[in-house]
PDB file of N, CA and C in Angstrom:
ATOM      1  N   UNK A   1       0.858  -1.176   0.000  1.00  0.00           N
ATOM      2  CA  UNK A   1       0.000   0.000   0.000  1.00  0.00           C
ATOM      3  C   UNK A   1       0.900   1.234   0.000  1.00  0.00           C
ATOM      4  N   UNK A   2       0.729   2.447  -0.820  1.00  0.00           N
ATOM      5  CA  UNK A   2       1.461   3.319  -0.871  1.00  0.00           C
ATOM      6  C   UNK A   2       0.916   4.438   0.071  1.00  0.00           C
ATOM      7  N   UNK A   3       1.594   5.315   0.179  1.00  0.00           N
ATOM      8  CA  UNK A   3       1.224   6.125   1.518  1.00  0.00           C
ATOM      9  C   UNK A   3      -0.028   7.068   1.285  1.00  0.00           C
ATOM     10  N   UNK A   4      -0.360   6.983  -0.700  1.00  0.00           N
ATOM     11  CA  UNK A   4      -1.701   7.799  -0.287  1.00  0.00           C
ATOM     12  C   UNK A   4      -2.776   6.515  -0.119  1.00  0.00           C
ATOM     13  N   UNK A   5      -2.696   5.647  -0.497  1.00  0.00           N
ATOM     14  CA  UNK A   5      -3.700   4.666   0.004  1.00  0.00           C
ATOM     15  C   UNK A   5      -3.973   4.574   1.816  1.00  0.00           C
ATOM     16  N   UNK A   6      -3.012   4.592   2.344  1.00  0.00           N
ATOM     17  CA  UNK A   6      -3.116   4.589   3.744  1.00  0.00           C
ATOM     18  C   UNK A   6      -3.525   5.933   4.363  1.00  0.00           C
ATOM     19  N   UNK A   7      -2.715   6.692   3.159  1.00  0.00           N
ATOM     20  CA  UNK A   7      -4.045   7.802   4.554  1.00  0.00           C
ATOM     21  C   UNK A   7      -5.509   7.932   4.507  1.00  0.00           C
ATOM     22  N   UNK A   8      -5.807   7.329   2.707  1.00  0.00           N
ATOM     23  CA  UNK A   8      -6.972   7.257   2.569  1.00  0.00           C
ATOM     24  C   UNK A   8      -7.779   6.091   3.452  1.00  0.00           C
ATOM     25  N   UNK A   9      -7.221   4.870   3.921  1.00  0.00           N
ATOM     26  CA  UNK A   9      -7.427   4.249   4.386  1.00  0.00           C
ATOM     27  C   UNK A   9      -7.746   4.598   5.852  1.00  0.00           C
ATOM     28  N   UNK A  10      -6.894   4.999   6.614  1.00  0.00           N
ATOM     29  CA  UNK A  10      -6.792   5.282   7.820  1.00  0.00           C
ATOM     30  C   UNK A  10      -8.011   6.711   7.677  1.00  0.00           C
ATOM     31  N   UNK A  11      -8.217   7.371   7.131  1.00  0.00           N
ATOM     32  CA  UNK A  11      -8.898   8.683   7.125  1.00  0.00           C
ATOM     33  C   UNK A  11     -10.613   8.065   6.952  1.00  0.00           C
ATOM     34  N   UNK A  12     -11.070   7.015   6.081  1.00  0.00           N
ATOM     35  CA  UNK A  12     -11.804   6.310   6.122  1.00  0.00           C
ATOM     36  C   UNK A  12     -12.387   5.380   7.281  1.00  0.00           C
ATOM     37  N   UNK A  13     -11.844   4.940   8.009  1.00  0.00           N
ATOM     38  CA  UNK A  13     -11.672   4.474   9.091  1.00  0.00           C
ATOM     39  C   UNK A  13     -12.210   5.181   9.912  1.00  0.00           C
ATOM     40  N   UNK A  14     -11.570   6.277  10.456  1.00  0.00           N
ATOM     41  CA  UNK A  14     -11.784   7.481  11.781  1.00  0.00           C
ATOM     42  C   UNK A  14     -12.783   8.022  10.778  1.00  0.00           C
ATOM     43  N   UNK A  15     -13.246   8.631   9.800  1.00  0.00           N
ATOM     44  CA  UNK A  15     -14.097   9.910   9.535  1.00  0.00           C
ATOM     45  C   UNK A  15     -15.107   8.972   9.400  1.00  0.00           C
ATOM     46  N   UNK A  16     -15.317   7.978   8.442  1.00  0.00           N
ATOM     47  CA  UNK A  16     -16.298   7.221   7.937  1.00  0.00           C
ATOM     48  C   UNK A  16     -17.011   8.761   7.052  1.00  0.00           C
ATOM     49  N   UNK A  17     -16.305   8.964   5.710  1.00  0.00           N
ATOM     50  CA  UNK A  17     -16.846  10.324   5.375  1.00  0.00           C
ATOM     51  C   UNK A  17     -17.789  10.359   4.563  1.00  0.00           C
ATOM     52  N   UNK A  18     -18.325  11.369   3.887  1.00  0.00           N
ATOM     53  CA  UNK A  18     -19.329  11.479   3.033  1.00  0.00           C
ATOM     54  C   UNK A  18     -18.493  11.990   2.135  1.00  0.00           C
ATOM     55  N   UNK A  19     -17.241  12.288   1.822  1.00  0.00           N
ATOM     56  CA  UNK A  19     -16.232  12.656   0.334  1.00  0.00           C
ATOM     57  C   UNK A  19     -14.900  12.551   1.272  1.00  0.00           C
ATOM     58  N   UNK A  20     -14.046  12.321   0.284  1.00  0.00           N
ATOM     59  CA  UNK A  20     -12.592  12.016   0.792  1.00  0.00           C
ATOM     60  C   UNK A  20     -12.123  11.769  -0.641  1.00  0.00           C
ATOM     61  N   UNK A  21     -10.837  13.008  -0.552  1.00  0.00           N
ATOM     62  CA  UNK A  21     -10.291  13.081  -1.836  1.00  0.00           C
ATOM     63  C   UNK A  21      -8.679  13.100  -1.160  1.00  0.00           C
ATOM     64  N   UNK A  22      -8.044  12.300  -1.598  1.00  0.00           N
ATOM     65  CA  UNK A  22      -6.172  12.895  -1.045  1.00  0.00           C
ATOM     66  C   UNK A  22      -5.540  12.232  -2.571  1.00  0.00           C
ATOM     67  N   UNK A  23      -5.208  14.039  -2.660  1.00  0.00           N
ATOM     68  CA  UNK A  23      -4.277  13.813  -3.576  1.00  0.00           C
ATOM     69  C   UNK A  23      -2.753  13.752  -3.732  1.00  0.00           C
ATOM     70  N   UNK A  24      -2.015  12.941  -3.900  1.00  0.00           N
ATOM     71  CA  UNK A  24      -0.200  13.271  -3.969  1.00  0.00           C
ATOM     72  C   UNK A  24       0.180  14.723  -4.767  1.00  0.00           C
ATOM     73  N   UNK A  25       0.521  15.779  -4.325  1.00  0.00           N
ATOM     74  CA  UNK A  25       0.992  16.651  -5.062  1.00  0.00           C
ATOM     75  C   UNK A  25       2.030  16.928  -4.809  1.00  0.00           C
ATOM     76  N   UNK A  26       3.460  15.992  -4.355  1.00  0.00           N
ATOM     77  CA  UNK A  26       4.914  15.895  -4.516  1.00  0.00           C
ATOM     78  C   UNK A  26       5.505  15.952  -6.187  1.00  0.00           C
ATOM     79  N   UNK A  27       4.640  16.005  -6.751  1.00  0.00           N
ATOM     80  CA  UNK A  27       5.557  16.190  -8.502  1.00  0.00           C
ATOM     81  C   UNK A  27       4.992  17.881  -8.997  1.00  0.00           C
ATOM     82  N   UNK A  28       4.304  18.547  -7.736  1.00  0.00           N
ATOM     83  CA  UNK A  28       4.587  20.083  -7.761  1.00  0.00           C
ATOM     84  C   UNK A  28       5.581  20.416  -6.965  1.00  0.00           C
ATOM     85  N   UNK A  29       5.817  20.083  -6.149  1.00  0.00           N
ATOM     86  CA  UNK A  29       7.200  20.163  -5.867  1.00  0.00           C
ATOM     87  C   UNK A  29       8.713  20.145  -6.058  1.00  0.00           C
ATOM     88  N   UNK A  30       9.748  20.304  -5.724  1.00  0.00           N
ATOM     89  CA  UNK A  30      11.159  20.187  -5.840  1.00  0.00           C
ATOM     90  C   UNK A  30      11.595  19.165  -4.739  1.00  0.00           C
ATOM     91  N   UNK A  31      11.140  17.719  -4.877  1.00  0.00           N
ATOM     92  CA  UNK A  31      11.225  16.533  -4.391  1.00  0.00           C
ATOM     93  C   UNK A  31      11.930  15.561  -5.133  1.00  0.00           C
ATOM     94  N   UNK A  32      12.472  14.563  -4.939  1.00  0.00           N
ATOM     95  CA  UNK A  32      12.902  13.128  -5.991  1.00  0.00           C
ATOM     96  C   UNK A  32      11.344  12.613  -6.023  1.00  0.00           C
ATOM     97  N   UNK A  33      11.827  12.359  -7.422  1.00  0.00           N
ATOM     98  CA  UNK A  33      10.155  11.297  -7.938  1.00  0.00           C
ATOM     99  C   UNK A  33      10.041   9.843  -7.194  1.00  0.00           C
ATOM    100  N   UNK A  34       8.773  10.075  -6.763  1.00  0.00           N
ATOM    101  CA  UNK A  34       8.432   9.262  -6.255  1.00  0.00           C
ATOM    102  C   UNK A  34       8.019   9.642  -4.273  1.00  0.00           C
ATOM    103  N   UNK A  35       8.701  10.426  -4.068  1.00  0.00           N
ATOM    104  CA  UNK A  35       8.656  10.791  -2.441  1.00  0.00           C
ATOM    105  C   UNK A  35       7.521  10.780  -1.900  1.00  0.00           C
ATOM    106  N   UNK A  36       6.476  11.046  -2.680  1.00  0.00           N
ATOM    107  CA  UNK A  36       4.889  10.853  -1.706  1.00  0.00           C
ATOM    108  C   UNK A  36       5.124  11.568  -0.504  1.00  0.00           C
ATOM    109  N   UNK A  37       5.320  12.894  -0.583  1.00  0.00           N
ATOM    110  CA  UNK A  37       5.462  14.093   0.714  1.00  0.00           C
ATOM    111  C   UNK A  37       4.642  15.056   0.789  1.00  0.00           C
ATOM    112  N   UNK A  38       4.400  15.440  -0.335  1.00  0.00           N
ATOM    113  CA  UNK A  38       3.253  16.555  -0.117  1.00  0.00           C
ATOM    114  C   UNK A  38       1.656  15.982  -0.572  1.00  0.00           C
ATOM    115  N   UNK A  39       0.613  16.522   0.374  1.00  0.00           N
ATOM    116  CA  UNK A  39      -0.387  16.066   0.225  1.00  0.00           C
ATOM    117  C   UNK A  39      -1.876  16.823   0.290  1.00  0.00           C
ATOM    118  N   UNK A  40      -2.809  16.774  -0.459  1.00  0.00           N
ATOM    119  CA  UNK A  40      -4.060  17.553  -0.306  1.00  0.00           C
ATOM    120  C   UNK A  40      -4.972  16.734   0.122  1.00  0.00           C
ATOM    121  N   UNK A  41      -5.757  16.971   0.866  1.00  0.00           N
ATOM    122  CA  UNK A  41      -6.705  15.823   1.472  1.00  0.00           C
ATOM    123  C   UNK A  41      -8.276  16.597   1.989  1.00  0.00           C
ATOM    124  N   UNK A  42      -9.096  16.238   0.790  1.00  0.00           N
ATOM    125  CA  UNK A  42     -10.118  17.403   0.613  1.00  0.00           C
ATOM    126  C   UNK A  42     -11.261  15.764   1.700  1.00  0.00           C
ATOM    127  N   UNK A  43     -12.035  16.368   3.275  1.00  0.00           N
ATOM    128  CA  UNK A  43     -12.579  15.520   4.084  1.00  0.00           C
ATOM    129  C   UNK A  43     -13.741  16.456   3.926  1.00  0.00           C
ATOM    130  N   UNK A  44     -15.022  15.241   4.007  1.00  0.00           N
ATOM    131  CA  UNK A  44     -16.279  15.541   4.030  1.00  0.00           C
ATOM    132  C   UNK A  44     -16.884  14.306   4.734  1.00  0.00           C
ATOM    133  N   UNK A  45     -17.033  15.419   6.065  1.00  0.00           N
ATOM    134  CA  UNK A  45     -17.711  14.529   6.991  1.00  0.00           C
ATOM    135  C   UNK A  45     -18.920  14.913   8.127  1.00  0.00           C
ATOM    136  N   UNK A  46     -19.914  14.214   8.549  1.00  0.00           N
ATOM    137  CA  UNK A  46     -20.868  14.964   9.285  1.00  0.00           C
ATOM    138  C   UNK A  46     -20.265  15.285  10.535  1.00  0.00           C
ATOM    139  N   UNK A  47     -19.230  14.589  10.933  1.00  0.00           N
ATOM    140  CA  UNK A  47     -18.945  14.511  12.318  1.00  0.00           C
ATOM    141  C   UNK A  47     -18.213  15.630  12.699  1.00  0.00           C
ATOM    142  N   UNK A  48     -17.796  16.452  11.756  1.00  0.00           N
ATOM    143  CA  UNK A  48     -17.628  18.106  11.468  1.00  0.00           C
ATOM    144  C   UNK A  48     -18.575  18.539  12.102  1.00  0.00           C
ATOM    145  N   UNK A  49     -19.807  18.427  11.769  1.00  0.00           N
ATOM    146  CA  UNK A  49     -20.747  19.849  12.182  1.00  0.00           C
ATOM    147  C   UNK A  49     -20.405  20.232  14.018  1.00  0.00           C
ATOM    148  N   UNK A  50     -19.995  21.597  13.996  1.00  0.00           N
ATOM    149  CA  UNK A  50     -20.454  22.227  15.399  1.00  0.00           C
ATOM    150  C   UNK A  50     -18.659  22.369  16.107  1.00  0.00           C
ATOM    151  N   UNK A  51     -18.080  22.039  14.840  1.00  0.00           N
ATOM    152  CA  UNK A  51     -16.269  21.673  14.959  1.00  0.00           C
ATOM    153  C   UNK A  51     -15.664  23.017  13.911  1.00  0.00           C
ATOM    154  N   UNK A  52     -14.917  23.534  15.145  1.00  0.00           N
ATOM    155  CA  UNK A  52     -13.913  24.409  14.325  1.00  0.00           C
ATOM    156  C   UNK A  52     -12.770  24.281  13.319  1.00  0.00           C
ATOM    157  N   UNK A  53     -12.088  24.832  12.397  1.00  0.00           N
ATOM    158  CA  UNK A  53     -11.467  23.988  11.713  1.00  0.00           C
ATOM    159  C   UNK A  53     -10.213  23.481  12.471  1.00  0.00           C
ATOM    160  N   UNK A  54      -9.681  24.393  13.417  1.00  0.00           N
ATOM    161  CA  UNK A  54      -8.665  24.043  14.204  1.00  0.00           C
ATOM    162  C   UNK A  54      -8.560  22.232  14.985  1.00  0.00           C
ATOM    163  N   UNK A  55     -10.234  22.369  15.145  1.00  0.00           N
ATOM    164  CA  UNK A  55     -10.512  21.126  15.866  1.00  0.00           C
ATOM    165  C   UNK A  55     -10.418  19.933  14.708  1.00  0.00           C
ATOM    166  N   UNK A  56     -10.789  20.404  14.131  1.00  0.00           N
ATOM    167  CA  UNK A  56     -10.719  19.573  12.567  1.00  0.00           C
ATOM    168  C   UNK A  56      -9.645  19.184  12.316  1.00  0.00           C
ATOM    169  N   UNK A  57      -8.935  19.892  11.916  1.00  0.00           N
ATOM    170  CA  UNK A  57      -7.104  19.654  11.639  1.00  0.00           C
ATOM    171  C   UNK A  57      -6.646  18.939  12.963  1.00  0.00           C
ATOM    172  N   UNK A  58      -6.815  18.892  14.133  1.00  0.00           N
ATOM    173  CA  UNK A  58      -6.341  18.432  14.934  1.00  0.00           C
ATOM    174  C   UNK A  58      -6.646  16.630  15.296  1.00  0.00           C
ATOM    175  N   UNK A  59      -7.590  16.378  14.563  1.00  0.00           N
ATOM    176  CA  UNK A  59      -8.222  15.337  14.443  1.00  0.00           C
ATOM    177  C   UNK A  59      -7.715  14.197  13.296  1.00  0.00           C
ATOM    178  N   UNK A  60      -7.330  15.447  12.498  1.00  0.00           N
ATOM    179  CA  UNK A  60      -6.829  14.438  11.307  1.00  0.00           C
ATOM    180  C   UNK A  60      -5.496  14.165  11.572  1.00  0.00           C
ATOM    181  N   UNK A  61      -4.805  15.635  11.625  1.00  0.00           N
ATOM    182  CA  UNK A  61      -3.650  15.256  12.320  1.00  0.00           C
ATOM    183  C   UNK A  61      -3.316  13.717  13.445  1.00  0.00           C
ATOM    184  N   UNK A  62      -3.878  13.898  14.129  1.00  0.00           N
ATOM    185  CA  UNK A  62      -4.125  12.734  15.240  1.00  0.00           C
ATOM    186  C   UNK A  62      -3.935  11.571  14.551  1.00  0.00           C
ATOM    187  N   UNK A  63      -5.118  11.320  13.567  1.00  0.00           N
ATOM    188  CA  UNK A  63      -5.173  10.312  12.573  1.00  0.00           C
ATOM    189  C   UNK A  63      -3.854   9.757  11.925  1.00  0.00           C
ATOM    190  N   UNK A  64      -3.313  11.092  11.323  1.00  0.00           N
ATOM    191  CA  UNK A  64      -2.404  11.108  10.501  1.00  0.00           C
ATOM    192  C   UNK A  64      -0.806  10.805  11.030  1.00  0.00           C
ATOM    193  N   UNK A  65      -1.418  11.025  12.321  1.00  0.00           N
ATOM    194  CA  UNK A  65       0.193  11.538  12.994  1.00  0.00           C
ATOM    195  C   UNK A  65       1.571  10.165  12.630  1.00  0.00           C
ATOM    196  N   UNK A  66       1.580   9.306  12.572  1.00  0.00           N
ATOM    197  CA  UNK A  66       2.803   8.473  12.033  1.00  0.00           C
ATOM    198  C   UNK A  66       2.912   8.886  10.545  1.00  0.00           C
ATOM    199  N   UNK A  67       2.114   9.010   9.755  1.00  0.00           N
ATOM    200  CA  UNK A  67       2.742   9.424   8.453  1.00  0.00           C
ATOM    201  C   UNK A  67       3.316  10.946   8.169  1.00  0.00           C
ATOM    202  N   UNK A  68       2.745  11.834   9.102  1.00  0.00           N
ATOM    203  CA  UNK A  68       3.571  13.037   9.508  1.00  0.00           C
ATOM    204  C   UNK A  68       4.940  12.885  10.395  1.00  0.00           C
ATOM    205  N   UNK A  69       5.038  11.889  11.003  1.00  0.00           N
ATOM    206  CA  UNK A  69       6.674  11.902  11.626  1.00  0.00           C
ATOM    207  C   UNK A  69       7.077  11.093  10.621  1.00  0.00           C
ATOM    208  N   UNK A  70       7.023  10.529   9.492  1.00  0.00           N
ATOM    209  CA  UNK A  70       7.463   9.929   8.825  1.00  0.00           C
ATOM    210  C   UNK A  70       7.613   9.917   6.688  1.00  0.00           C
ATOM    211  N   UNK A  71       8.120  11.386   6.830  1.00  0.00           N
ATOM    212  CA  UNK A  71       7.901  11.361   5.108  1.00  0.00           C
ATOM    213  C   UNK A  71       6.738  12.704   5.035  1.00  0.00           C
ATOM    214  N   UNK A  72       5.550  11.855   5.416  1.00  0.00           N
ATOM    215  CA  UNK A  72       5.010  13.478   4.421  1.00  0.00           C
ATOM    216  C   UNK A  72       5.415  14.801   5.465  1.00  0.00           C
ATOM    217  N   UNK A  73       5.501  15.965   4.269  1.00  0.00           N
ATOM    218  CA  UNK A  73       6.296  17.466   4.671  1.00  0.00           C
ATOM    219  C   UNK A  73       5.052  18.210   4.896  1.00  0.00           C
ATOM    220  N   UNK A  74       4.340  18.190   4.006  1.00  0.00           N
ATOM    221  CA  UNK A  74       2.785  18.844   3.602  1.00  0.00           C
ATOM    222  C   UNK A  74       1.875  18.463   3.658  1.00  0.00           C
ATOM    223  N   UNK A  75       0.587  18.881   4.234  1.00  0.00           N
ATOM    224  CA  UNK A  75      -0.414  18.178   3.946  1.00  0.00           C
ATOM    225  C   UNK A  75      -1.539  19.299   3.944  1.00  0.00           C
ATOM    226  N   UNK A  76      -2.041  19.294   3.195  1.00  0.00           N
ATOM    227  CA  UNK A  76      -3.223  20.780   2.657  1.00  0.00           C
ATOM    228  C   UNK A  76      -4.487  20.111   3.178  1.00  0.00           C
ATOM    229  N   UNK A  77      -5.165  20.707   4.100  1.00  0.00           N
ATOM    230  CA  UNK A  77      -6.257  20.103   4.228  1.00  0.00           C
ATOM    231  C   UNK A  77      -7.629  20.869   4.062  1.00  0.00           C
ATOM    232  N   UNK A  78      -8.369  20.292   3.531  1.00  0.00           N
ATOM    233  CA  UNK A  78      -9.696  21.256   4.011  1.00  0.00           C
ATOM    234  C   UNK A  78     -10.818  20.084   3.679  1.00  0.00           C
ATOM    235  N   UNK A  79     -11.110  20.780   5.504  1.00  0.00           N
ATOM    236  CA  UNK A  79     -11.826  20.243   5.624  1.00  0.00           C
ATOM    237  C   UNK A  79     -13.576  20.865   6.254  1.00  0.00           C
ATOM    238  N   UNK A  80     -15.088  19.805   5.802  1.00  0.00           N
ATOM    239  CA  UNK A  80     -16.231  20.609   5.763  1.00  0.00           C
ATOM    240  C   UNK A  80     -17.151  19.624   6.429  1.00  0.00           C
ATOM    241  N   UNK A  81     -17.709  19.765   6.363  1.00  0.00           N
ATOM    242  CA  UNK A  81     -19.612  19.382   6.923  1.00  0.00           C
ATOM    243  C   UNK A  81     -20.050  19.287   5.234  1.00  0.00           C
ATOM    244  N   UNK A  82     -21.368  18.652   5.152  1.00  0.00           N
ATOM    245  CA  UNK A  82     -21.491  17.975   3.735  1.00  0.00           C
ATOM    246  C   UNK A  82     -22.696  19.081   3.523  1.00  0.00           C
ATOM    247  N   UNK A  83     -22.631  19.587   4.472  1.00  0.00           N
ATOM    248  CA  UNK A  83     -23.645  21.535   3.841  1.00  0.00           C
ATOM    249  C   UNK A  83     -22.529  22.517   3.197  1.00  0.00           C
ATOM    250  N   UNK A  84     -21.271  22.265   3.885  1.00  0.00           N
ATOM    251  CA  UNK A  84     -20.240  23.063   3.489  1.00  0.00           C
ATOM    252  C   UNK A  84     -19.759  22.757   2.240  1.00  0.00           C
ATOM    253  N   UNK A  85     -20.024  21.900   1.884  1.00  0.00           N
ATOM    254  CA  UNK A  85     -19.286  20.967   1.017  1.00  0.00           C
ATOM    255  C   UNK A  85     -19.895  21.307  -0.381  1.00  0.00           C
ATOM    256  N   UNK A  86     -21.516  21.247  -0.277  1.00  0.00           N
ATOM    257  CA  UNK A  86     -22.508  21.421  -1.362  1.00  0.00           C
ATOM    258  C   UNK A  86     -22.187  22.979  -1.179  1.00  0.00           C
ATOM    259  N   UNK A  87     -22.251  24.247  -0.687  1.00  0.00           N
ATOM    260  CA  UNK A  87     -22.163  25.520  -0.719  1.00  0.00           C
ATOM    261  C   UNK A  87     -20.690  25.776  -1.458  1.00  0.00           C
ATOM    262  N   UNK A  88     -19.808  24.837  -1.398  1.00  0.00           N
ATOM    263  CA  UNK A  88     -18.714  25.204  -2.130  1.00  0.00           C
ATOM    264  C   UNK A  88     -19.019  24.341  -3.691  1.00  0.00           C
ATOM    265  N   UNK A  89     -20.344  24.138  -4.370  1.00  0.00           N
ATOM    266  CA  UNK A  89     -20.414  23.227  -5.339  1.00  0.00           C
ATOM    267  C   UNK A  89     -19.241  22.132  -5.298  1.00  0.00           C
ATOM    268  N   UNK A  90     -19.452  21.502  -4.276  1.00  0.00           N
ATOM    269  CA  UNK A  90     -18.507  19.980  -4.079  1.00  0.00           C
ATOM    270  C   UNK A  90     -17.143  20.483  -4.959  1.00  0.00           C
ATOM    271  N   UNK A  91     -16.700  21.590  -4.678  1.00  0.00           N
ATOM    272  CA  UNK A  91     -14.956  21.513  -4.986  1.00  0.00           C
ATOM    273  C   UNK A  91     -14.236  22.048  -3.396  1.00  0.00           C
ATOM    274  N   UNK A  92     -12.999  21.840  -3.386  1.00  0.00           N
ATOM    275  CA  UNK A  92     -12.059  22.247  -2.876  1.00  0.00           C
ATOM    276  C   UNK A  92     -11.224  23.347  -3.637  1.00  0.00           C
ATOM    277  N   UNK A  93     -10.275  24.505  -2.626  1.00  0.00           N
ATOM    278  CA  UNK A  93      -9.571  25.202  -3.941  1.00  0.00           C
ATOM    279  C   UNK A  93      -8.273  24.264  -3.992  1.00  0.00           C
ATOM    280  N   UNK A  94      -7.801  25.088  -5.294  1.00  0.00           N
ATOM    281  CA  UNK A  94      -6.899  24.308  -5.870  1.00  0.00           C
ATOM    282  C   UNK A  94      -5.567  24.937  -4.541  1.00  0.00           C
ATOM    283  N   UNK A  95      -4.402  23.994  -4.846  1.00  0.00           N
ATOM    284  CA  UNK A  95      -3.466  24.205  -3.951  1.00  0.00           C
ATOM    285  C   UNK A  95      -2.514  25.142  -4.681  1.00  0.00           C
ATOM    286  N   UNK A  96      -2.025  26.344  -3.876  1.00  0.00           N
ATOM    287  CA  UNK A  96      -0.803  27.472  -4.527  1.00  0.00           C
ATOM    288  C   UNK A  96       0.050  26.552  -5.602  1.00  0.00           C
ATOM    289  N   UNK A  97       1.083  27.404  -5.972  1.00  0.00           N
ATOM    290  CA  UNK A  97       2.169  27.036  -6.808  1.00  0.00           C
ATOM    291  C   UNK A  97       3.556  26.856  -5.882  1.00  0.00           C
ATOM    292  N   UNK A  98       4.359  26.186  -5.600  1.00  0.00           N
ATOM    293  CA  UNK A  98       5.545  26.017  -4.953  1.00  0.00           C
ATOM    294  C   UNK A  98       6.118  26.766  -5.058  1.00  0.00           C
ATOM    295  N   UNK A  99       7.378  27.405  -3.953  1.00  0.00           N
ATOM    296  CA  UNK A  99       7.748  28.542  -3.721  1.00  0.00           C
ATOM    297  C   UNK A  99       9.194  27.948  -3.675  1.00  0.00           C
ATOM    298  N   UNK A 100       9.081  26.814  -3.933  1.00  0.00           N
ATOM    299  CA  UNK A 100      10.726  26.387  -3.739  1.00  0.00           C
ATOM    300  C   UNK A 100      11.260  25.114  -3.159  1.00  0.00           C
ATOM    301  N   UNK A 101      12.046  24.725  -3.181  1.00  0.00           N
ATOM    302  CA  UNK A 101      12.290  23.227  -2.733  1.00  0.00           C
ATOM    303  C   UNK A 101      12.870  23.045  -0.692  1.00  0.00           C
ATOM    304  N   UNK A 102      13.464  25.190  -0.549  1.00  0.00           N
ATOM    305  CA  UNK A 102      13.549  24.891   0.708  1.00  0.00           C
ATOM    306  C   UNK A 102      12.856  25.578   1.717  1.00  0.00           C
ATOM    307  N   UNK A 103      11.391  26.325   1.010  1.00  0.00           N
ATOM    308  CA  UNK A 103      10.769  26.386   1.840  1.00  0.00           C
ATOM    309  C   UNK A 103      10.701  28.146   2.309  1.00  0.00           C
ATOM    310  N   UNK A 104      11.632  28.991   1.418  1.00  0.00           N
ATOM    311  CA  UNK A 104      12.023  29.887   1.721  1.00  0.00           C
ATOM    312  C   UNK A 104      11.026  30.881   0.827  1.00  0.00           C
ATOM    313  N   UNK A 105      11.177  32.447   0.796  1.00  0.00           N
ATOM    314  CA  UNK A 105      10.817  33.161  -0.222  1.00  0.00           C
ATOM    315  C   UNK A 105      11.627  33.822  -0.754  1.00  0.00           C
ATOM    316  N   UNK A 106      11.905  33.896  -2.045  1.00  0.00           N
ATOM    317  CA  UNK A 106      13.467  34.886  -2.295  1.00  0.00           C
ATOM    318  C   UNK A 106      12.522  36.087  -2.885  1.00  0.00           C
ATOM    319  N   UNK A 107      13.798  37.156  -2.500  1.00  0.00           N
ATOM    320  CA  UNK A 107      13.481  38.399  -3.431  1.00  0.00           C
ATOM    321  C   UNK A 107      13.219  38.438  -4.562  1.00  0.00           C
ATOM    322  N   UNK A 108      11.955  39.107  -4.935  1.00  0.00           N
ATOM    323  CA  UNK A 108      12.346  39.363  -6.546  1.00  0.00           C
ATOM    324  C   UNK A 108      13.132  40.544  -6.382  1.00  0.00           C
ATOM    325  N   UNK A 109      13.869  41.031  -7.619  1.00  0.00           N
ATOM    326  CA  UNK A 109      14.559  42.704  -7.714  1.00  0.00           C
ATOM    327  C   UNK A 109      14.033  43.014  -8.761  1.00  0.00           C
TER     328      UNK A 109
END
């Protein structure tokens, strides 16, 4: 199983969701191919409602937490309630453009 299967797995598990999207987006990055480090992970779940997002992230995190000490760098999350979900016409936004491989911002001149 590769590591986005398992978070999908493991995220399935704990949310039991109504949408669950995780996508690998390590080949927008300045990574070696193949690294499976950066990650978007669009959760739709009822067990949201009446949950801040802080509480939210903290949950998945939780979930997540061995594949965060281990490999993935990034993980983009957003996460909704399945009212939130339909008010955003069932998308997520798309994730920025990479700023660099170390994380930094350089000057433009």
């Amino acid at each position: 199983m590769n590591r986005r299967e398992t978070i999908t797995h493991k995220l399935t598990e704990a949310f039991h969701p109504f949408h669950l999207d995780v996508e690998d987006e390590s080949h927008n990055h300045n990574v070696p191919e193949g690294s499976e480090s950066h990650f978007k992970v669009t959760l739709v779940c009822k067990g949201f409602e009446g949950e801040g997002l802080v509480n939210r992230h903290r949950a998945v995190n939780k979930v997540l937490a061995e594949e965060l000490a281990s490999g993935v760098h990034a993980l983009a999350l957003h996460t909704m309630t399945p009212d939130e979900w339909f008010e955003k016409s069932g998308r997520s936004p798309d994730s920025p453009p990479c700023l660099g491989g170390d994380g930094t911002l350089e000057e433009k001149a």
